[in-house]
C-alpha atoms as a PDB file:
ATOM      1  CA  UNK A   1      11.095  -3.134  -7.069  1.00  0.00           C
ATOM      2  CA  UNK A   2       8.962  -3.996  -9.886  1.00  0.00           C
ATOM      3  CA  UNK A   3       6.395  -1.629 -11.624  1.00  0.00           C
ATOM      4  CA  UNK A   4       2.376  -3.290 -12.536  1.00  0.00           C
ATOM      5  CA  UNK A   5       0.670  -1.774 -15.154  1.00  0.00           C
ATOM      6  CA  UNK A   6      -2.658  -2.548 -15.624  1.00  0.00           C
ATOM      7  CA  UNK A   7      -4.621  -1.416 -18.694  1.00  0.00           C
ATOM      8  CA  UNK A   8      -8.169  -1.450 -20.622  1.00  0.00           C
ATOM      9  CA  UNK A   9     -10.545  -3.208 -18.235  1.00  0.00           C
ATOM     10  CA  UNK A  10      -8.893  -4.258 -15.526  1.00  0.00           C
ATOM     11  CA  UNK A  11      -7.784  -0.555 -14.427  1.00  0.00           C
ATOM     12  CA  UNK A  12     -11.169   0.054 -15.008  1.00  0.00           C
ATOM     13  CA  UNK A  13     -12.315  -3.092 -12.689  1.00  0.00           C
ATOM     14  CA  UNK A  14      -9.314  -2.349 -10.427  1.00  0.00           C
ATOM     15  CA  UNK A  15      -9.178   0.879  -9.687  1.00  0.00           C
ATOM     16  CA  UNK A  16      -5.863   1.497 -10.286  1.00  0.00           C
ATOM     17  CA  UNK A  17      -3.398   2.268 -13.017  1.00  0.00           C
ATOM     18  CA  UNK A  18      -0.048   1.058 -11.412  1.00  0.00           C
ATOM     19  CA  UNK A  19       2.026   0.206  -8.298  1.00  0.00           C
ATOM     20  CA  UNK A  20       5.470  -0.921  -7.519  1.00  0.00           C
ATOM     21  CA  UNK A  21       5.704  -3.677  -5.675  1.00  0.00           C
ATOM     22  CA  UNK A  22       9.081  -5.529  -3.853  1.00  0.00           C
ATOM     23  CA  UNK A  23      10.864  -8.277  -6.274  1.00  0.00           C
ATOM     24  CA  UNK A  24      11.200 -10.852  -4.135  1.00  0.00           C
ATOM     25  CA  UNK A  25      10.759 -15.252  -4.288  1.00  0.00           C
ATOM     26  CA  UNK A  26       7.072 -14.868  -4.534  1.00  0.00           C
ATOM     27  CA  UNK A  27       7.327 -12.918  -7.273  1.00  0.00           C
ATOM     28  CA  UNK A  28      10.092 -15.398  -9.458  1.00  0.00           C
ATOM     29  CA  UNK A  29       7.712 -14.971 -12.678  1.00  0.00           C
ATOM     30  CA  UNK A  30       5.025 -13.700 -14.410  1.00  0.00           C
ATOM     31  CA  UNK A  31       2.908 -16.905 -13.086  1.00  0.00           C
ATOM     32  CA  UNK A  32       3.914 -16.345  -9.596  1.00  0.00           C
ATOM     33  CA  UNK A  33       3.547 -12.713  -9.575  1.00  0.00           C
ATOM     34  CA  UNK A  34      -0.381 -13.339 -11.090  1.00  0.00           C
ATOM     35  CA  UNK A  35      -0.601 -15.867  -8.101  1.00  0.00           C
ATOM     36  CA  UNK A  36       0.391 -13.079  -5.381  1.00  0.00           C
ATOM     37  CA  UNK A  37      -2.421 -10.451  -6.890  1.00  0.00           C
ATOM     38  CA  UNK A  38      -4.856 -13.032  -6.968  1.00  0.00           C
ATOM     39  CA  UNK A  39      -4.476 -13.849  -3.136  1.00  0.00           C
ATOM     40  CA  UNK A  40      -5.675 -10.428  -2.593  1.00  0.00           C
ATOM     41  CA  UNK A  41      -8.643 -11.918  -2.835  1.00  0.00           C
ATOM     42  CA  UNK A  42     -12.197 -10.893  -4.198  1.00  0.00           C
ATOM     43  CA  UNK A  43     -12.076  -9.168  -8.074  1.00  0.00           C
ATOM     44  CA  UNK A  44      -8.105  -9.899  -7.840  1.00  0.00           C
ATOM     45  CA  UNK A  45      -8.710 -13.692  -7.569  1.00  0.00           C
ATOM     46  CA  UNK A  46     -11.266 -13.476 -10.321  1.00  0.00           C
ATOM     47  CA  UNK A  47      -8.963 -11.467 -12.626  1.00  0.00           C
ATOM     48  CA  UNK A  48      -5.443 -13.003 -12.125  1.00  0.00           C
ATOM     49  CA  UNK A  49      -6.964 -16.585 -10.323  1.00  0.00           C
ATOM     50  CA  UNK A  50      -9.637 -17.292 -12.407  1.00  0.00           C
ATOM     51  CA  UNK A  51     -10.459 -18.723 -15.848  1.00  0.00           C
ATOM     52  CA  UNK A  52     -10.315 -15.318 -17.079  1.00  0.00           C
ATOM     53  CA  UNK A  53      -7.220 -14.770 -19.630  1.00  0.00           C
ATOM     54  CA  UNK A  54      -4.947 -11.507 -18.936  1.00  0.00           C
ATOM     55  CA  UNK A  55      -2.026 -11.099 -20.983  1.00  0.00           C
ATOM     56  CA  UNK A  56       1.077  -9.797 -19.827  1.00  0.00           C
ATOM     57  CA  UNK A  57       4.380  -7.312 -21.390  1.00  0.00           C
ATOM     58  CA  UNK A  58       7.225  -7.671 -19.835  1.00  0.00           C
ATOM     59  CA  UNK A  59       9.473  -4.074 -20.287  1.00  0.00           C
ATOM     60  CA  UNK A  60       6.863  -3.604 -23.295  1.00  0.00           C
ATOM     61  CA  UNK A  61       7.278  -7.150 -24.567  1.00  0.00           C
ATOM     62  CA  UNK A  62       4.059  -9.510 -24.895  1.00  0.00           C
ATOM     63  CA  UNK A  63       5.577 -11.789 -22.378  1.00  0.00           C
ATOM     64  CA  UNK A  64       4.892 -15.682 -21.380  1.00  0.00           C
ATOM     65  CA  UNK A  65       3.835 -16.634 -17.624  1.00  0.00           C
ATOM     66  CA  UNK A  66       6.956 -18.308 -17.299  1.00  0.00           C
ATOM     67  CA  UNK A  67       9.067 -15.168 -18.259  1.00  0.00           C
ATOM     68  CA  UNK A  68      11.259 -14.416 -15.156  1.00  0.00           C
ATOM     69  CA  UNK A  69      11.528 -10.663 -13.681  1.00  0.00           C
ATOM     70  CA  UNK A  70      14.427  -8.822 -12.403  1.00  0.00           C
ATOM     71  CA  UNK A  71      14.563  -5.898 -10.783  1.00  0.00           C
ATOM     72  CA  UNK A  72      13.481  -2.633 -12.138  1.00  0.00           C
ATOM     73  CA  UNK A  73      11.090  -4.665 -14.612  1.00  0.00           C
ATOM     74  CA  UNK A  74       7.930  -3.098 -16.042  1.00  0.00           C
ATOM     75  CA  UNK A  75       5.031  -5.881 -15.968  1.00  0.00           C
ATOM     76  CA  UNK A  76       2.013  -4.527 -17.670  1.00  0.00           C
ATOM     77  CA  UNK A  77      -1.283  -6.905 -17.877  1.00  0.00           C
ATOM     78  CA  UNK A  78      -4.000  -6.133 -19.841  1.00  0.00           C
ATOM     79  CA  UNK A  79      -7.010  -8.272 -21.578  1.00  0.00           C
ATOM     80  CA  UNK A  80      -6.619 -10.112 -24.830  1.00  0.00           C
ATOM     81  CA  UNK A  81      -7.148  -8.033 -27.770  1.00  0.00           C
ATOM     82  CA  UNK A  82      -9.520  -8.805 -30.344  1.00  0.00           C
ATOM     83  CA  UNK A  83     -10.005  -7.294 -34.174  1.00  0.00           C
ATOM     84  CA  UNK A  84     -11.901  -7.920 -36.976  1.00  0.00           C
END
């Protein structure tokens, strides 16, 4: 099992604050694991299959897409942060 964080807007958009969800080939990688929310279809697609940019920590890390998870990982996505 993995845990998904989601923070700012999209648990606002989402509904939802977390969920744990089986580690398991379709879930290799940060990529592929923002390709298996996304086929949930509707406001999943447009948030994790769109041209929208989500950024991900992986176990509290600012992570890459590429980044591969493990069991008992902590995936957290969240929207790019901006400051002036």
């Amino acid at each position: 099992m993995i845990k998904v964080l989601y923070f700012a807007r999209l648990r606002e958009e989402l509904k939802t604050e977390s969920e744990e969800l089986e580690l398991d080939e379709s879930t290799a990688d940060i990529i592929a694991l923002k390709l298996k929310l996304s086929a949930r279809g509707d406001l999943w697609n447009e948030i994790f299959g769109g041209d929208e940019t989500v950024m991900a920590a992986l176990n509290q890390e600012v992570a890459q897409s590429d980044e591969k998870l493990k069991e008992g990982d902590e995936v957290a996505f969240f929207p790019p942060v901006t400051g002036g």
